[in-house]
C-alpha atoms as a PDB file:
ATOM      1  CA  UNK A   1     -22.291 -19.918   3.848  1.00  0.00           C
ATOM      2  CA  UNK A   2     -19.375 -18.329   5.252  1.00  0.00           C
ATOM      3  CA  UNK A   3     -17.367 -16.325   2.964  1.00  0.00           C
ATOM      4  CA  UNK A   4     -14.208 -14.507   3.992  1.00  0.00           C
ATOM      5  CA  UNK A   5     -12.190 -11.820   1.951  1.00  0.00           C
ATOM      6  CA  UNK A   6      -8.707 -12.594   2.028  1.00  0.00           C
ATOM      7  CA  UNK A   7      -7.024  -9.569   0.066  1.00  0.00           C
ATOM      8  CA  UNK A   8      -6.155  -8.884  -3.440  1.00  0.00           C
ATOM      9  CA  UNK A   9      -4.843 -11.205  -5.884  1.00  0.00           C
ATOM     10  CA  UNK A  10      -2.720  -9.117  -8.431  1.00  0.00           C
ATOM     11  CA  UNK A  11      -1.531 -10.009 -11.810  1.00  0.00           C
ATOM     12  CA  UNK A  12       2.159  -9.604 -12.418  1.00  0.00           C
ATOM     13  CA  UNK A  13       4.535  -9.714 -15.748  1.00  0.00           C
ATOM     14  CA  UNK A  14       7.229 -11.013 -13.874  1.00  0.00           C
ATOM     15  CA  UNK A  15       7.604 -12.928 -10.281  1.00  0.00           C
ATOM     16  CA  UNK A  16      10.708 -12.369  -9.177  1.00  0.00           C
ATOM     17  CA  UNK A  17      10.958  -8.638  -9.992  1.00  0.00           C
ATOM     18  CA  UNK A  18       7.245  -7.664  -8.006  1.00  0.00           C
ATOM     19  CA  UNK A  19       8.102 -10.169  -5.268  1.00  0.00           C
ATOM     20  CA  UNK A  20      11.337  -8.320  -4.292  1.00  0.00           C
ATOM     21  CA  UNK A  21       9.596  -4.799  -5.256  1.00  0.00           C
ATOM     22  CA  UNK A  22       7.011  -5.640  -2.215  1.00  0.00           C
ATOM     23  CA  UNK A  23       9.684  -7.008  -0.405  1.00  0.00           C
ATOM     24  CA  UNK A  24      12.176  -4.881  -0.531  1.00  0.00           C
ATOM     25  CA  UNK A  25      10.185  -1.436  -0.717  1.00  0.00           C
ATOM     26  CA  UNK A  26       6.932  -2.325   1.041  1.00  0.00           C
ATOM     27  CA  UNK A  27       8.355  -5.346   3.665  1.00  0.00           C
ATOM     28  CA  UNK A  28       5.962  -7.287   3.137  1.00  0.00           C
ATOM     29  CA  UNK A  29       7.259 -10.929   3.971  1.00  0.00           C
ATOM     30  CA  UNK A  30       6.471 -14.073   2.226  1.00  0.00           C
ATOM     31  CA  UNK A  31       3.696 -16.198   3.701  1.00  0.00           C
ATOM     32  CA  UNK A  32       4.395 -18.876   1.322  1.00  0.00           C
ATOM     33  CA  UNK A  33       5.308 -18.742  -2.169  1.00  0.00           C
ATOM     34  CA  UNK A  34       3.682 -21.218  -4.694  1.00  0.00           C
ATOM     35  CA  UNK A  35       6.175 -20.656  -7.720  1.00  0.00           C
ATOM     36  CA  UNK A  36       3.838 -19.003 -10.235  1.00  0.00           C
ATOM     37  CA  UNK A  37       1.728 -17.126  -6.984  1.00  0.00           C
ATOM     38  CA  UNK A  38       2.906 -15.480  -4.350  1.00  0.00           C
ATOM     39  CA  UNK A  39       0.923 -15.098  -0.717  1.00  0.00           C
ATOM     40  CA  UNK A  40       2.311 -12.302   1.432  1.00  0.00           C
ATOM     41  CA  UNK A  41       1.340 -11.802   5.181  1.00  0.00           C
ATOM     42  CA  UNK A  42      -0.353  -9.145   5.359  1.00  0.00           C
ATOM     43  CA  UNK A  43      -3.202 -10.278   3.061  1.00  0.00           C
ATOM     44  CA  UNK A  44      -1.786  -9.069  -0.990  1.00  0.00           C
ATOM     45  CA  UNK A  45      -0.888 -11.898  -3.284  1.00  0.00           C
ATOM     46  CA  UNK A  46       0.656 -11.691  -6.671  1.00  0.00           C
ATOM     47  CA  UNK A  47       0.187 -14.469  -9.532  1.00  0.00           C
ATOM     48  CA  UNK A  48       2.103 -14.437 -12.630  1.00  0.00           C
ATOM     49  CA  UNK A  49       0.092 -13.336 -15.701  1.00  0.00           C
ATOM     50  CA  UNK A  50       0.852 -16.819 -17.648  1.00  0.00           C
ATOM     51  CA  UNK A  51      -0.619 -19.126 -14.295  1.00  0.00           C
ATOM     52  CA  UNK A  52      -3.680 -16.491 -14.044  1.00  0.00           C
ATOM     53  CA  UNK A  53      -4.677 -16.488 -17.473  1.00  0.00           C
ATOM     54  CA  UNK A  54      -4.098 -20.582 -17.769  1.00  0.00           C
ATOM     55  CA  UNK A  55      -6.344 -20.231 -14.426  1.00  0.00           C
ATOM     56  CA  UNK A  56      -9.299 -17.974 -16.231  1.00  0.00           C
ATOM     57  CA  UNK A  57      -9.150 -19.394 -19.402  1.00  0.00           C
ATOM     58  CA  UNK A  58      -7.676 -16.449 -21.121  1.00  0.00           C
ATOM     59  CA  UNK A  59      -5.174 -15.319 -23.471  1.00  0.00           C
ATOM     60  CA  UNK A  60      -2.020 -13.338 -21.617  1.00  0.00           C
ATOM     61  CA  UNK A  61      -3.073 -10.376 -24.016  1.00  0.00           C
ATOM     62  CA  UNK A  62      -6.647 -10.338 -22.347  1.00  0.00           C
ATOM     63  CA  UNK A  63      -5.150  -9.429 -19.136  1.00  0.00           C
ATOM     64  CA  UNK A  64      -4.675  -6.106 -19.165  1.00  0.00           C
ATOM     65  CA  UNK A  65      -1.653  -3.263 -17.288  1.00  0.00           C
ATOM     66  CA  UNK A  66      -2.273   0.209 -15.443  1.00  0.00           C
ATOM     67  CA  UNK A  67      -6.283   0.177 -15.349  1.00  0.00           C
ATOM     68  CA  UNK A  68      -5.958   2.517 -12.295  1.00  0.00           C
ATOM     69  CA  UNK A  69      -9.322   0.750 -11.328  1.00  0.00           C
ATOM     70  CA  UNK A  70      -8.076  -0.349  -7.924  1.00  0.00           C
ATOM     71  CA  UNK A  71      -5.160   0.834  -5.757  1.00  0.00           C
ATOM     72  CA  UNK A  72      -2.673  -1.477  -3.101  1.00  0.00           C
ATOM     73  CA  UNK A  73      -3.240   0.729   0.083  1.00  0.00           C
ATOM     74  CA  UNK A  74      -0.488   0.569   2.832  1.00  0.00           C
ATOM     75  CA  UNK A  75       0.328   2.592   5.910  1.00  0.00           C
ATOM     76  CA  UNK A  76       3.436   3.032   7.589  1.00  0.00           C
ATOM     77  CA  UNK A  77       4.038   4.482  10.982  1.00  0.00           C
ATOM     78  CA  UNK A  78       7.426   5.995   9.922  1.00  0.00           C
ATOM     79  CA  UNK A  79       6.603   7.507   6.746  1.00  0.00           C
ATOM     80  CA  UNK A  80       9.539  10.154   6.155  1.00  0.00           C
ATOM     81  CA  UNK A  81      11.554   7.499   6.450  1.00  0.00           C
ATOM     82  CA  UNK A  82       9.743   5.545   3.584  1.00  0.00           C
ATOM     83  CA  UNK A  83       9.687   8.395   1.402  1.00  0.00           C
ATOM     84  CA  UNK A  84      14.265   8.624   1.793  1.00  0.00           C
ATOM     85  CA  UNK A  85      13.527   5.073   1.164  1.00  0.00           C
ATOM     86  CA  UNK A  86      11.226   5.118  -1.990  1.00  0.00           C
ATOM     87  CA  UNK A  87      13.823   7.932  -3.783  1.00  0.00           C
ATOM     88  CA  UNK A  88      16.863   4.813  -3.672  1.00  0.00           C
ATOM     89  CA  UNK A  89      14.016   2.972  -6.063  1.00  0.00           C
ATOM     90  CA  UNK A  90      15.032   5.243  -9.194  1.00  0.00           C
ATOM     91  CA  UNK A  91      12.651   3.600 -11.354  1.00  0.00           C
ATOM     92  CA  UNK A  92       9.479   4.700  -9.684  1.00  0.00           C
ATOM     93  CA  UNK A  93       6.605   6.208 -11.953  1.00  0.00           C
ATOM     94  CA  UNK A  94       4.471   8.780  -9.588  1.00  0.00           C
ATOM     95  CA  UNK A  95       0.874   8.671 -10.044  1.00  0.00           C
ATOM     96  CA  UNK A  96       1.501  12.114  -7.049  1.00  0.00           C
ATOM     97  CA  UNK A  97       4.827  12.583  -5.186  1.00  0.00           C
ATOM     98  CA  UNK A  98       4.063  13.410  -1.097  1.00  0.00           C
ATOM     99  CA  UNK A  99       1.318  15.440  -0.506  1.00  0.00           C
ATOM    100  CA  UNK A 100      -0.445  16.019   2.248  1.00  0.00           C
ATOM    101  CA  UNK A 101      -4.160  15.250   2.634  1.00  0.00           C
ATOM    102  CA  UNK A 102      -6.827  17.505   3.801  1.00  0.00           C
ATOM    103  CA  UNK A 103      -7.437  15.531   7.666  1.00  0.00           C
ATOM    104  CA  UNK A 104      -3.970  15.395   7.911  1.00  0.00           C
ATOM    105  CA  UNK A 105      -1.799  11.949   6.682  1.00  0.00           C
ATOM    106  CA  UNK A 106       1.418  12.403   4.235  1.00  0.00           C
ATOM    107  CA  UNK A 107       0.574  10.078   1.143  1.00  0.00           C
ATOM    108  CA  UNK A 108       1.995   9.465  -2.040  1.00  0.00           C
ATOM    109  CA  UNK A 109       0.881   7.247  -4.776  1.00  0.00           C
ATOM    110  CA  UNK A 110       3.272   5.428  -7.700  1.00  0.00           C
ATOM    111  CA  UNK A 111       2.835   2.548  -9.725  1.00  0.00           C
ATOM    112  CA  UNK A 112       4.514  -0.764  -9.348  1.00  0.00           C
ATOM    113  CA  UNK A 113       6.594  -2.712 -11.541  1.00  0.00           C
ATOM    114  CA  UNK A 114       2.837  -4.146 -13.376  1.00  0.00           C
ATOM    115  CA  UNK A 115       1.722  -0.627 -13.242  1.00  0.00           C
ATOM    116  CA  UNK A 116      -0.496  -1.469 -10.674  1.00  0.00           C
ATOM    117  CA  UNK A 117      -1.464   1.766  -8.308  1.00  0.00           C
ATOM    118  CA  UNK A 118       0.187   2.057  -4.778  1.00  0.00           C
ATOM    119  CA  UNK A 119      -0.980   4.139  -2.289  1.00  0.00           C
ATOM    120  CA  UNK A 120       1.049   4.113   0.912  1.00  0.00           C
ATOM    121  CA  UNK A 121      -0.028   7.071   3.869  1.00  0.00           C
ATOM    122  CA  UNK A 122       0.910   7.802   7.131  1.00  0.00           C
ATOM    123  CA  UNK A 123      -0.844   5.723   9.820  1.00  0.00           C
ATOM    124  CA  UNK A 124      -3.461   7.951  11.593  1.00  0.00           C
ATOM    125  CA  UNK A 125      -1.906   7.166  14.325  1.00  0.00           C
ATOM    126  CA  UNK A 126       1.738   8.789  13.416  1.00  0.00           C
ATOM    127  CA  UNK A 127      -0.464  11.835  12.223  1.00  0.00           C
ATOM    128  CA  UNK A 128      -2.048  11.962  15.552  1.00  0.00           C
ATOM    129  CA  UNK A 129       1.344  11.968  17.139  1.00  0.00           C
ATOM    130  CA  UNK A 130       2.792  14.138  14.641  1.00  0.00           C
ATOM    131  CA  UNK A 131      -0.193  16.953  15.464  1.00  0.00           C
ATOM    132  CA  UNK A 132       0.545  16.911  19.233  1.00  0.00           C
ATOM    133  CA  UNK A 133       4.304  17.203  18.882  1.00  0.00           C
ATOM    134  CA  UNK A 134       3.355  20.651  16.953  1.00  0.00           C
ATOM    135  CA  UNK A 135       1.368  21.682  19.808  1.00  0.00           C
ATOM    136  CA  UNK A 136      -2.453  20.915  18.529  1.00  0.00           C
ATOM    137  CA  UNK A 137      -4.552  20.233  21.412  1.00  0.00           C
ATOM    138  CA  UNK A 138      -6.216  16.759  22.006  1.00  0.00           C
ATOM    139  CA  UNK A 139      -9.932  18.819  20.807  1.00  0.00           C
ATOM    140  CA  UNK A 140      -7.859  20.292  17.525  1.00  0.00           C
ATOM    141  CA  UNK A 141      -6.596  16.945  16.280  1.00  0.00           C
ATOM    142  CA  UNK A 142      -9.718  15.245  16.434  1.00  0.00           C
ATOM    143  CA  UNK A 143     -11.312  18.388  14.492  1.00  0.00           C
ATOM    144  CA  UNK A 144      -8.204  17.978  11.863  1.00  0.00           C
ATOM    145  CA  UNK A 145      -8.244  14.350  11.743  1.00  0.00           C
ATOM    146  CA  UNK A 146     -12.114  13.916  11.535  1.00  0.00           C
ATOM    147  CA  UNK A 147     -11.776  11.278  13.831  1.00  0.00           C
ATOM    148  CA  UNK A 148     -12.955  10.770  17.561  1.00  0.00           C
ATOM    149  CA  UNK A 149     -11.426  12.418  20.386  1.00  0.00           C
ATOM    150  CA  UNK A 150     -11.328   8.938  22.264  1.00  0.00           C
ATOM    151  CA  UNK A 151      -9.330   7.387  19.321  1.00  0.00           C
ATOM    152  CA  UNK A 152      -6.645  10.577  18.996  1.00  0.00           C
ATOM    153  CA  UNK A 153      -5.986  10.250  22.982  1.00  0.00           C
ATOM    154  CA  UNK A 154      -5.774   6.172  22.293  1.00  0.00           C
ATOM    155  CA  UNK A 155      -3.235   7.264  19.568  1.00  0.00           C
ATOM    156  CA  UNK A 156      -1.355   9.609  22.335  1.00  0.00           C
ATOM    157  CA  UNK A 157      -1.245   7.044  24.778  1.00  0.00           C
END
Protein backbone atom coordinates (compact mmCIF):
# COMPACT_ATOMS: atom_id res chain seq x y z
CA UNK A 1 0.00 0.00 0.00
CA UNK A 2 1.13 3.28 -0.99
CA UNK A 3 -0.37 6.10 0.77
CA UNK A 4 0.49 9.72 0.04
CA UNK A 5 -0.48 12.90 2.13
CA UNK A 6 -1.75 15.44 -0.04
CA UNK A 7 -2.40 18.52 2.39
CA UNK A 8 -5.23 19.71 4.41
CA UNK A 9 -8.74 19.65 3.54
CA UNK A 10 -10.45 22.62 5.44
CA UNK A 11 -14.02 23.24 6.15
CA UNK A 12 -15.35 26.60 5.09
CA UNK A 13 -18.83 28.63 5.77
CA UNK A 14 -18.63 30.18 2.60
CA UNK A 15 -16.66 29.39 -0.89
CA UNK A 16 -16.32 32.29 -2.52
CA UNK A 17 -15.29 34.50 0.43
CA UNK A 18 -12.14 31.82 1.70
CA UNK A 19 -11.30 31.15 -1.95
CA UNK A 20 -10.49 34.85 -2.66
CA UNK A 21 -9.12 35.27 1.12
CA UNK A 22 -6.28 32.55 0.03
CA UNK A 23 -6.16 34.05 -3.14
CA UNK A 24 -5.94 37.29 -2.71
CA UNK A 25 -3.89 37.44 0.70
CA UNK A 26 -1.96 34.17 0.59
CA UNK A 27 -1.61 33.70 -3.62
CA UNK A 28 -2.32 30.66 -3.60
CA UNK A 29 -3.73 29.81 -7.20
CA UNK A 30 -6.47 27.51 -8.08
CA UNK A 31 -5.49 24.00 -9.12
CA UNK A 32 -8.95 23.23 -9.99
CA UNK A 33 -12.05 24.16 -8.39
CA UNK A 34 -14.89 21.53 -7.99
CA UNK A 35 -17.83 24.02 -7.06
CA UNK A 36 -18.49 22.98 -3.45
CA UNK A 37 -14.30 22.10 -2.98
CA UNK A 38 -11.64 23.91 -3.81
CA UNK A 39 -7.89 22.34 -4.65
CA UNK A 40 -5.14 24.95 -4.51
CA UNK A 41 -1.51 24.30 -5.79
CA UNK A 42 0.38 24.27 -3.26
CA UNK A 43 -1.29 21.31 -1.49
CA UNK A 44 -4.48 23.25 0.95
CA UNK A 45 -8.00 22.57 -0.17
CA UNK A 46 -11.14 24.07 1.14
CA UNK A 47 -14.73 22.27 0.99
CA UNK A 48 -17.82 23.99 1.85
CA UNK A 49 -19.30 22.95 5.23
CA UNK A 50 -22.80 21.79 3.52
CA UNK A 51 -20.71 19.24 0.72
CA UNK A 52 -18.40 18.03 3.82
CA UNK A 53 -20.98 17.28 6.17
CA UNK A 54 -23.35 15.60 3.20
CA UNK A 55 -19.77 13.80 2.62
CA UNK A 56 -19.38 12.54 6.54
CA UNK A 57 -22.75 11.99 7.23
CA UNK A 58 -23.18 14.85 9.57
CA UNK A 59 -25.28 17.63 10.52
CA UNK A 60 -23.66 21.30 9.45
CA UNK A 61 -23.95 22.04 13.32
CA UNK A 62 -21.55 18.99 14.05
CA UNK A 63 -18.86 20.66 12.24
CA UNK A 64 -17.42 22.83 14.36
CA UNK A 65 -15.32 26.85 13.94
CA UNK A 66 -11.95 28.12 15.63
CA UNK A 67 -10.79 24.70 17.38
CA UNK A 68 -7.21 26.14 17.19
CA UNK A 69 -6.32 22.33 16.94
CA UNK A 70 -4.36 22.72 13.73
CA UNK A 71 -2.78 25.76 12.04
CA UNK A 72 -2.36 26.58 7.83
CA UNK A 73 1.51 27.19 7.87
CA UNK A 74 2.96 29.37 4.99
CA UNK A 75 6.27 31.05 4.34
CA UNK A 76 7.03 33.88 2.31
CA UNK A 77 10.39 35.07 1.18
CA UNK A 78 9.29 38.77 1.28
CA UNK A 79 7.60 38.96 4.47
CA UNK A 80 7.56 42.87 5.31
CA UNK A 81 5.98 43.16 2.38
CA UNK A 82 3.16 40.66 3.41
CA UNK A 83 2.72 42.18 6.64
CA UNK A 84 1.89 46.17 4.50
CA UNK A 85 -0.13 43.67 2.70
CA UNK A 86 -2.10 41.83 5.52
CA UNK A 87 -2.96 45.56 7.30
CA UNK A 88 -5.20 46.48 3.67
CA UNK A 89 -7.29 43.15 5.00
CA UNK A 90 -9.09 45.30 7.85
CA UNK A 91 -11.03 42.46 8.97
CA UNK A 92 -8.24 40.32 10.26
CA UNK A 93 -8.61 38.74 13.87
CA UNK A 94 -4.82 38.23 15.34
CA UNK A 95 -4.27 35.14 17.15
CA UNK A 96 -0.29 37.42 17.62
CA UNK A 97 0.57 40.44 15.41
CA UNK A 98 4.58 40.13 14.08
CA UNK A 99 6.80 38.87 16.42
CA UNK A 100 9.86 37.61 16.10
CA UNK A 101 10.84 34.05 17.04
CA UNK A 102 13.63 32.95 19.19
CA UNK A 103 16.07 31.29 15.95
CA UNK A 104 15.25 34.15 14.14
CA UNK A 105 11.98 34.20 11.42
CA UNK A 106 9.28 37.22 11.63
CA UNK A 107 5.82 35.35 12.10
CA UNK A 108 2.48 36.31 12.78
CA UNK A 109 -0.56 34.26 13.24
CA UNK A 110 -4.52 35.39 12.50
CA UNK A 111 -7.47 33.55 11.80
CA UNK A 112 -9.21 33.20 8.51
CA UNK A 113 -12.54 33.99 7.41
CA UNK A 114 -13.72 30.09 9.13
CA UNK A 115 -11.62 31.01 12.02
CA UNK A 116 -9.27 28.62 11.02
CA UNK A 117 -5.48 29.45 12.42
CA UNK A 118 -2.85 30.92 9.93
CA UNK A 119 0.54 30.97 10.54
CA UNK A 120 2.64 32.60 7.83
CA UNK A 121 6.81 33.18 8.76
CA UNK A 122 9.63 34.28 7.05
CA UNK A 123 11.35 31.62 4.90
CA UNK A 124 14.62 30.55 6.67
CA UNK A 125 16.09 31.38 3.91
CA UNK A 126 15.11 35.35 3.89
CA UNK A 127 16.18 35.13 7.68
CA UNK A 128 19.45 33.77 6.65
CA UNK A 129 19.84 36.61 4.24
CA UNK A 130 18.40 39.05 6.48
CA UNK A 131 21.26 37.99 9.35
CA UNK A 132 24.18 38.50 6.91
CA UNK A 133 22.99 41.85 5.60
CA UNK A 134 23.29 42.92 9.51
CA UNK A 135 26.71 41.71 9.55
CA UNK A 136 26.33 38.10 11.46
CA UNK A 137 28.99 35.89 10.34
CA UNK A 138 28.28 32.62 8.34
CA UNK A 139 29.29 30.60 12.13
CA UNK A 140 26.69 33.22 14.03
CA UNK A 141 23.70 32.54 11.80
CA UNK A 142 23.87 28.99 11.95
CA UNK A 143 24.20 29.35 15.94
CA UNK A 144 20.95 31.84 15.69
CA UNK A 145 19.13 29.88 13.24
CA UNK A 146 19.81 26.38 14.81
CA UNK A 147 20.37 25.21 11.54
CA UNK A 148 23.56 23.85 9.66
CA UNK A 149 26.28 25.94 8.56
CA UNK A 150 26.15 24.14 5.05
CA UNK A 151 22.41 25.08 4.68
CA UNK A 152 22.93 29.05 5.87
CA UNK A 153 25.91 29.34 3.14
CA UNK A 154 23.32 27.37 0.58
CA UNK A 155 20.88 30.17 1.69
CA UNK A 156 23.79 32.94 0.95
CA UNK A 157 24.57 31.61 -2.24
Amino acid sequence: MNSKFLGPLIVVEDLSVSKKFYEELLEQRVKIDFGEAVHFQGGLAIQSKTSMARLLGLKTDEIMRKSNNAVMYFEIEQFAAFVLKLKEFSDIRYIHDMVELPWGPQSVCFYDPDEHAVHVSESMRSVCRRFFKEGLSLEQIAKRTRHPTDFVKSCLD
